[in-house]
Protein backbone atom coordinates (compact mmCIF):
# COMPACT_ATOMS: atom_id res chain seq x y z
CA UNK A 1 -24.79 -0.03 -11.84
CA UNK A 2 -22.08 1.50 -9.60
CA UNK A 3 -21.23 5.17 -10.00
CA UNK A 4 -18.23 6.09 -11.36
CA UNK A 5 -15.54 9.10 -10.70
CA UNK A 6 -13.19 10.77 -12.90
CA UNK A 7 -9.71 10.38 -11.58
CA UNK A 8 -6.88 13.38 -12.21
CA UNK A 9 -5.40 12.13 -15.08
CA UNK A 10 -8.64 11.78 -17.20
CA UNK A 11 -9.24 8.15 -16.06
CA UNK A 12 -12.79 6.64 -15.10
CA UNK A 13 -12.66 4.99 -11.99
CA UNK A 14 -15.62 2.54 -10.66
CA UNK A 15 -16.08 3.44 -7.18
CA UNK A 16 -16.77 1.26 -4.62
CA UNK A 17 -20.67 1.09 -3.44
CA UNK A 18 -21.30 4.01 -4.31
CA UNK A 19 -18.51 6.08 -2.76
CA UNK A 20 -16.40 8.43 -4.58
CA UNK A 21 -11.98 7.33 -4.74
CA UNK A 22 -10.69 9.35 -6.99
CA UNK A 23 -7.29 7.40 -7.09
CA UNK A 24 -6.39 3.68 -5.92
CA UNK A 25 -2.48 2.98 -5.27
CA UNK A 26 -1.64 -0.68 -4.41
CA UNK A 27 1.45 -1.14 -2.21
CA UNK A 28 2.71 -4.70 -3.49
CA UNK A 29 6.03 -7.25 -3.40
CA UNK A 30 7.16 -9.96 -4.66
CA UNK A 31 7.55 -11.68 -1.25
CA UNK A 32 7.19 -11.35 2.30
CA UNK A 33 9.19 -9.79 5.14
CA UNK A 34 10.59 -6.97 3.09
CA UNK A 35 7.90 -4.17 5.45
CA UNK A 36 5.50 -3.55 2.79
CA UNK A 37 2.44 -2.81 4.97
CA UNK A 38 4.71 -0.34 7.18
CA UNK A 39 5.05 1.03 3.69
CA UNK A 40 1.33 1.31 2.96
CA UNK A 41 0.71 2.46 6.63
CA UNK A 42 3.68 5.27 6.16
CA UNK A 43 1.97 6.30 2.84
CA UNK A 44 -1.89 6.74 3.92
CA UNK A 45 -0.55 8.52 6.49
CA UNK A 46 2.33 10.89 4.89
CA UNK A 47 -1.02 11.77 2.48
CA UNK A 48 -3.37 12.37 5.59
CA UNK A 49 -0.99 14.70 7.17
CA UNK A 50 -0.80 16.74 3.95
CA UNK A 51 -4.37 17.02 4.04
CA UNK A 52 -5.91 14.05 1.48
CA UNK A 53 -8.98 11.72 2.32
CA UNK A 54 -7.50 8.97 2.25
CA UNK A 55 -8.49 5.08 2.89
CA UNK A 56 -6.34 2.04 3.76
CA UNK A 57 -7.32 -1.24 2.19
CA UNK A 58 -6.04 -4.28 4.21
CA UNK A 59 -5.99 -6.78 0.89
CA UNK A 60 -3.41 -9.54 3.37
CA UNK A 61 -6.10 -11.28 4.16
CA UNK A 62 -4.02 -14.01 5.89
CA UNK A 63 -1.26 -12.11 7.17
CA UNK A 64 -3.20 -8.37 8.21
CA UNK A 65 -0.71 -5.93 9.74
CA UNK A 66 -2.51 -3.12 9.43
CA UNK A 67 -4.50 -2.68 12.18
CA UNK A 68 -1.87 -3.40 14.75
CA UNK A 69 0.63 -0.93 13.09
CA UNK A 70 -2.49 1.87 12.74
CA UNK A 71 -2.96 1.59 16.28
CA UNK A 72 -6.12 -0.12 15.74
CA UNK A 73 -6.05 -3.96 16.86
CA UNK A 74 -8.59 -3.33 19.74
CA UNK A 75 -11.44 -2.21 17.57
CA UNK A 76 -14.09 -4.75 15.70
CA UNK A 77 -15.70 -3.79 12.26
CA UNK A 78 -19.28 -3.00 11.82
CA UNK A 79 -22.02 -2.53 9.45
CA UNK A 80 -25.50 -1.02 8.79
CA UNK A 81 -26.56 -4.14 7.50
CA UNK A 82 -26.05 -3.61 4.06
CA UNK A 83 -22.50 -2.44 3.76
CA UNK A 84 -19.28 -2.64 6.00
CA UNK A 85 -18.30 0.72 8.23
CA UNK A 86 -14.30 1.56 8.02
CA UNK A 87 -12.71 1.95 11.26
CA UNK A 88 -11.34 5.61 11.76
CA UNK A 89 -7.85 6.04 13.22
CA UNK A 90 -7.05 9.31 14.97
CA UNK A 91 -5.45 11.06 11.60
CA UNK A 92 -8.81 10.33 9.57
CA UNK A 93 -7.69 7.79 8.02
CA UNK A 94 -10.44 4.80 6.92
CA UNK A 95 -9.32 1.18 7.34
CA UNK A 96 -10.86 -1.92 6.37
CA UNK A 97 -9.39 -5.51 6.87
CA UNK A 98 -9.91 -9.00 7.83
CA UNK A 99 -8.37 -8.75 11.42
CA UNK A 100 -11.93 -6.35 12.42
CA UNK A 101 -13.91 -9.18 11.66
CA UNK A 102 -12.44 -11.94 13.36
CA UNK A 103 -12.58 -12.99 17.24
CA UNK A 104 -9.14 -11.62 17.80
CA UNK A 105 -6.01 -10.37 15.41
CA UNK A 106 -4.30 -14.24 16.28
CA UNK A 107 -6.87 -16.00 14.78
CA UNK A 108 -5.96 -17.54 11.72
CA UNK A 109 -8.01 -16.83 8.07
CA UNK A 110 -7.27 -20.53 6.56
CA UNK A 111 -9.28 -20.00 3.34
CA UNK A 112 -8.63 -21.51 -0.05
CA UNK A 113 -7.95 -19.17 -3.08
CA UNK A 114 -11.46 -18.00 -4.29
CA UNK A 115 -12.68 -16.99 -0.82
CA UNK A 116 -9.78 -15.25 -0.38
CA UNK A 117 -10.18 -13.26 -3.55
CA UNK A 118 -13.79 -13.13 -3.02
CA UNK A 119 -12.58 -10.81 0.64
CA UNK A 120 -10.88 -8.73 -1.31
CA UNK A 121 -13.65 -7.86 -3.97
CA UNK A 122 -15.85 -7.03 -1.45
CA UNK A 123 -13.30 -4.77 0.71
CA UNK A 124 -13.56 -2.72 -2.36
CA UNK A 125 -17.70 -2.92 -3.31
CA UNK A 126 -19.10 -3.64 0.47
CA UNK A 127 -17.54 -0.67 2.27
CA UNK A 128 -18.54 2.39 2.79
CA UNK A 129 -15.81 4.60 1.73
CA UNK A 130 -17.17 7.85 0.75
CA UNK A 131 -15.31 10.38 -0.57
CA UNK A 132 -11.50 9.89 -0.59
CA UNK A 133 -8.63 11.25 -2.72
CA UNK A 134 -6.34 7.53 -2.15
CA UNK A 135 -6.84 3.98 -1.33
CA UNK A 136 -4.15 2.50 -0.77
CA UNK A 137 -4.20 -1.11 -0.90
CA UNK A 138 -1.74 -3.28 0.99
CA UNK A 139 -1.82 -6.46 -1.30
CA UNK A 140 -0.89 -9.91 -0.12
CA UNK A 141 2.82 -10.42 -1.06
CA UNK A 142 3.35 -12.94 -3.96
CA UNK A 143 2.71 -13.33 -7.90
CA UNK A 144 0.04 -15.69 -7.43
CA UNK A 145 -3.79 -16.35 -8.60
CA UNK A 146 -4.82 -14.32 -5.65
CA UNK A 147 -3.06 -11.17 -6.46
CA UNK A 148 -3.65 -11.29 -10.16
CA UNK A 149 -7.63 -11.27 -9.09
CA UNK A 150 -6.87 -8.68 -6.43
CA UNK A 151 -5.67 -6.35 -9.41
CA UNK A 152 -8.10 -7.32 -11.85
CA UNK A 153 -11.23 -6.27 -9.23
CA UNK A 154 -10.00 -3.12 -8.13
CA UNK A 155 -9.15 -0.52 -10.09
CA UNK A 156 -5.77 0.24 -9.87
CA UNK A 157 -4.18 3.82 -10.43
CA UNK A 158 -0.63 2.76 -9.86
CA UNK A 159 1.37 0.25 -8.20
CA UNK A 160 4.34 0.70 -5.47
CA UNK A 161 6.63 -1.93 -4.97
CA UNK A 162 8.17 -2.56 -1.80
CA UNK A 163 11.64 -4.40 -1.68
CA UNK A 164 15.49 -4.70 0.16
CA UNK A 165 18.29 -4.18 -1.73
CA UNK A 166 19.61 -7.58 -2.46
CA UNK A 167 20.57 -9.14 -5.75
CA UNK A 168 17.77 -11.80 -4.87
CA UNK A 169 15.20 -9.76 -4.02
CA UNK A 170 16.10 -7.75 -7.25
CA UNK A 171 14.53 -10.98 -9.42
CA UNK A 172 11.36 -11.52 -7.53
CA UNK A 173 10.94 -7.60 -7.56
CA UNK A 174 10.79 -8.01 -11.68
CA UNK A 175 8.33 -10.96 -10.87
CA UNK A 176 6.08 -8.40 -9.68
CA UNK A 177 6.83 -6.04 -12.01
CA UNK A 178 6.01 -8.37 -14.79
CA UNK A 179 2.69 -9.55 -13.32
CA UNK A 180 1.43 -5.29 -12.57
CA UNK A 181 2.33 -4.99 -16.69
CA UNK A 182 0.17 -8.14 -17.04
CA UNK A 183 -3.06 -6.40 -15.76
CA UNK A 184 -2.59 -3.48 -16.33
CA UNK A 185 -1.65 -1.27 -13.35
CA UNK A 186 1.53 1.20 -13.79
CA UNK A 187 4.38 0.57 -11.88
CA UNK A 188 4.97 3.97 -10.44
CA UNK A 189 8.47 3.13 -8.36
CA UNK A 190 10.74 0.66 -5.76
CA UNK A 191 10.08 1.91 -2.40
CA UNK A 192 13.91 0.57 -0.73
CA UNK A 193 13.54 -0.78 2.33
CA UNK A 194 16.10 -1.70 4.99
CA UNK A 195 18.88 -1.03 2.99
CA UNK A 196 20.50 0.70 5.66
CA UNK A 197 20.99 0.77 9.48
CA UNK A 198 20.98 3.52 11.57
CA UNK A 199 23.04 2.91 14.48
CA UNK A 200 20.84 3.31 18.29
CA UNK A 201 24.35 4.91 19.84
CA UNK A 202 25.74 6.80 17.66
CA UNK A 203 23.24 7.83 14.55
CA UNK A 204 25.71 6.42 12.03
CA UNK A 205 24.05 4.95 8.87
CA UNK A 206 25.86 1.53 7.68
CA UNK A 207 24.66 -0.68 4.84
CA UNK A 208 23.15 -3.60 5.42
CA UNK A 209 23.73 -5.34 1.80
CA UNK A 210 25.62 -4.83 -1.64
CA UNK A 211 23.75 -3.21 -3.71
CA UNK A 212 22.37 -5.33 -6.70
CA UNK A 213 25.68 -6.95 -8.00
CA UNK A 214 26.98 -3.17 -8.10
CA UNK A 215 23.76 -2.14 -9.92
CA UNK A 216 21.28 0.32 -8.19
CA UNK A 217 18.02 -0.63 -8.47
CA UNK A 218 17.61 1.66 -11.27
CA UNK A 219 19.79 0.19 -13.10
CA UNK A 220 18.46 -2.97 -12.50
CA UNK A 221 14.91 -2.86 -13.08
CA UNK A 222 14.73 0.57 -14.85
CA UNK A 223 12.82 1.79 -12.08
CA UNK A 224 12.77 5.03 -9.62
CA UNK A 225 13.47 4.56 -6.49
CA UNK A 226 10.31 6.64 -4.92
CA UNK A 227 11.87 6.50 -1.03
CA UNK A 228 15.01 5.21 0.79
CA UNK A 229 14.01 3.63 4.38
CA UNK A 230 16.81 2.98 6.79
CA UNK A 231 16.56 0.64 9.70
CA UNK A 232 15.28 2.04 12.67
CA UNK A 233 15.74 0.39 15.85
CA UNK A 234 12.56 2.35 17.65
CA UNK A 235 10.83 2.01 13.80
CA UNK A 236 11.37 -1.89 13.99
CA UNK A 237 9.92 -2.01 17.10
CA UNK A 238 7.28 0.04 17.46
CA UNK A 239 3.78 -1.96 18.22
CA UNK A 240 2.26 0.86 16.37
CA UNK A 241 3.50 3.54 13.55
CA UNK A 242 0.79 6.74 14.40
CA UNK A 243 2.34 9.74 12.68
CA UNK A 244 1.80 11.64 15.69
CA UNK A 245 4.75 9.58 17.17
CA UNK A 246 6.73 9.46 14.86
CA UNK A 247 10.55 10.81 14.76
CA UNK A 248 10.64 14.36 12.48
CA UNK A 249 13.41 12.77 10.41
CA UNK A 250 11.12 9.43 9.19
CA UNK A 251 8.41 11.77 8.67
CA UNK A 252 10.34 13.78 6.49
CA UNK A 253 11.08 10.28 4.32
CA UNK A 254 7.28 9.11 4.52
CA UNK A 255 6.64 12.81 3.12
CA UNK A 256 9.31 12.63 0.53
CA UNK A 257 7.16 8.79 -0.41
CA UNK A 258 4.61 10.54 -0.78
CA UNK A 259 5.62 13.53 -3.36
CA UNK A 260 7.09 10.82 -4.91
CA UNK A 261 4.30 8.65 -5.57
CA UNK A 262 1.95 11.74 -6.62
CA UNK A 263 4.61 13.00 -8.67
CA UNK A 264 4.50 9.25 -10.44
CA UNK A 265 0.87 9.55 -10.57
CA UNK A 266 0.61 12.86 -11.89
CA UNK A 267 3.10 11.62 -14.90
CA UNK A 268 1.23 8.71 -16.09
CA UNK A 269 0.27 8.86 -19.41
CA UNK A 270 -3.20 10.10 -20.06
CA UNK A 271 -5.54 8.28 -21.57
CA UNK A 272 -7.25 9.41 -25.10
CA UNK A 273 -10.54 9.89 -24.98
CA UNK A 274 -10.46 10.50 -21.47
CA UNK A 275 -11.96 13.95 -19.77
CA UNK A 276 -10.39 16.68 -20.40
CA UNK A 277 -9.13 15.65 -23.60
């Protein structure tokens, strides 16, 4: 039987192999392309800097980002021969996914459903996490059979979604919305992304769409807003996001994410029953 830990708000938490994680945060979307695992990456690392253990799950199986964008695309996975070893990037944090156990990041993972699952299940019971505050999980975008098992395996804390500001996006946003209520995992906010451009000449920000039919995304899916992300030319194309190289300005909004999100935390609803009570 696999030890368990009790989590801030009076929640039991099964930990993974053994290891203590005292809180797991999923970063999910309703569809691709809208820079959700720069928002997990920006997260785990906005939390390392403040001085968290923290852990980065790498649930895209078939699309991983986050090695490339942790600065670690070079490095292959190991184990002791019973349970995986996370890589270590240079801020601490510990990263598992799919792209360290392959023969290089291009190769494709062309899986059907239940293996894929199956990856994700053991990302959270075959590695050896030890001791962290967060995991944050990048889940594979979507509303599918794959992410509803993803969520059902791993126990949740709270959910981020990651989305743009357009009146489409704002209906496959409540897609995911709807399927977090569905098993379970608290919605703790809309992380906007690319809702604005900051101009390379002449540091002006412009809009990039109409807000929502006039609605802000409050308004529209009764939601915080936990961060505002501009566009960022040297952001968008950066081959890797390490803190350390970051502009002071965009860590200032990946530190504002992350109050956020532990403010959101810290007001979810304790359990009775729980410890402490």
């Amino acid at each position: 039987m696999q030890d368990s830990s009790a989590s801030p708000n009076g929640a039991i938490a099964p930990s993974a192999g053994g290891s203590k994680v005292k809180r797991v945060i999923g970063v999910s979307s309703g569809k691709g392309g809208v820079g959700k695992s720069t928002i997990a990456v920006l997260l785990a690392e906005a939390l390392a800097a403040r001085g968290h253990k923290v852990g980065l799950l790498d649930a895209d199986i078939t699309g991983p980002s986050v090695p490339r964008l942790m600065g670690l695309s070079s490095f292959r996975g190991e184990s002791d021969g019973n349970m995986l070893v996370p890589i270590i990037s240079e801020d601490g944090i510990k990263v598992v996914s799919i792209n360290f156990f392959v023969g290089d990041e291009a190769t494709p993972v062309v899986w059907r459903g239940p293996l894929l699952s199956k990856a994700i299940e053991q990302f959270w019971t075959d590695v050896q996490w030890g001791e962290l505050d967060y995991l944050i999980v990048d889940f594979p975008p979507g509303t599918g059979d794959i992410q509803i098992t993803a969520f059902n395996k791993l126990p949740v804390s709270g959910v981020v979604i990651a989305t743009t500001p357009q009146s489409l996006v704002s209906m496959i946003v409540a897609k995911s919305v709807k399927m977090a209520g569905m098993v379970d995992a608290p919605v703790l906010g809309v992380v906007e992304n690319m809702g604005s451009m900051v101009c390379p000449s002449c540091g002006a920000e412009h809009k990039l769409f109409d807000s929502l039919d006039g609605s802000t995304i409050e308004q529209a899916l009764g939601l915080p807003v936990l961060a505002s992300l501009p566009w960022r030319e040297e952001i968008a194309q950066a081959r890797e996001l390490r803190w350390s190289a970051l502009p002071e300005d965009f860590k200032k909004l990946a530190d504002g994410l992350a109050s956020e999100t532990l403010l959101a935390l810290a007001a979810i609803k304790k359990p009775s029953g729980g410890a402490g009570d």
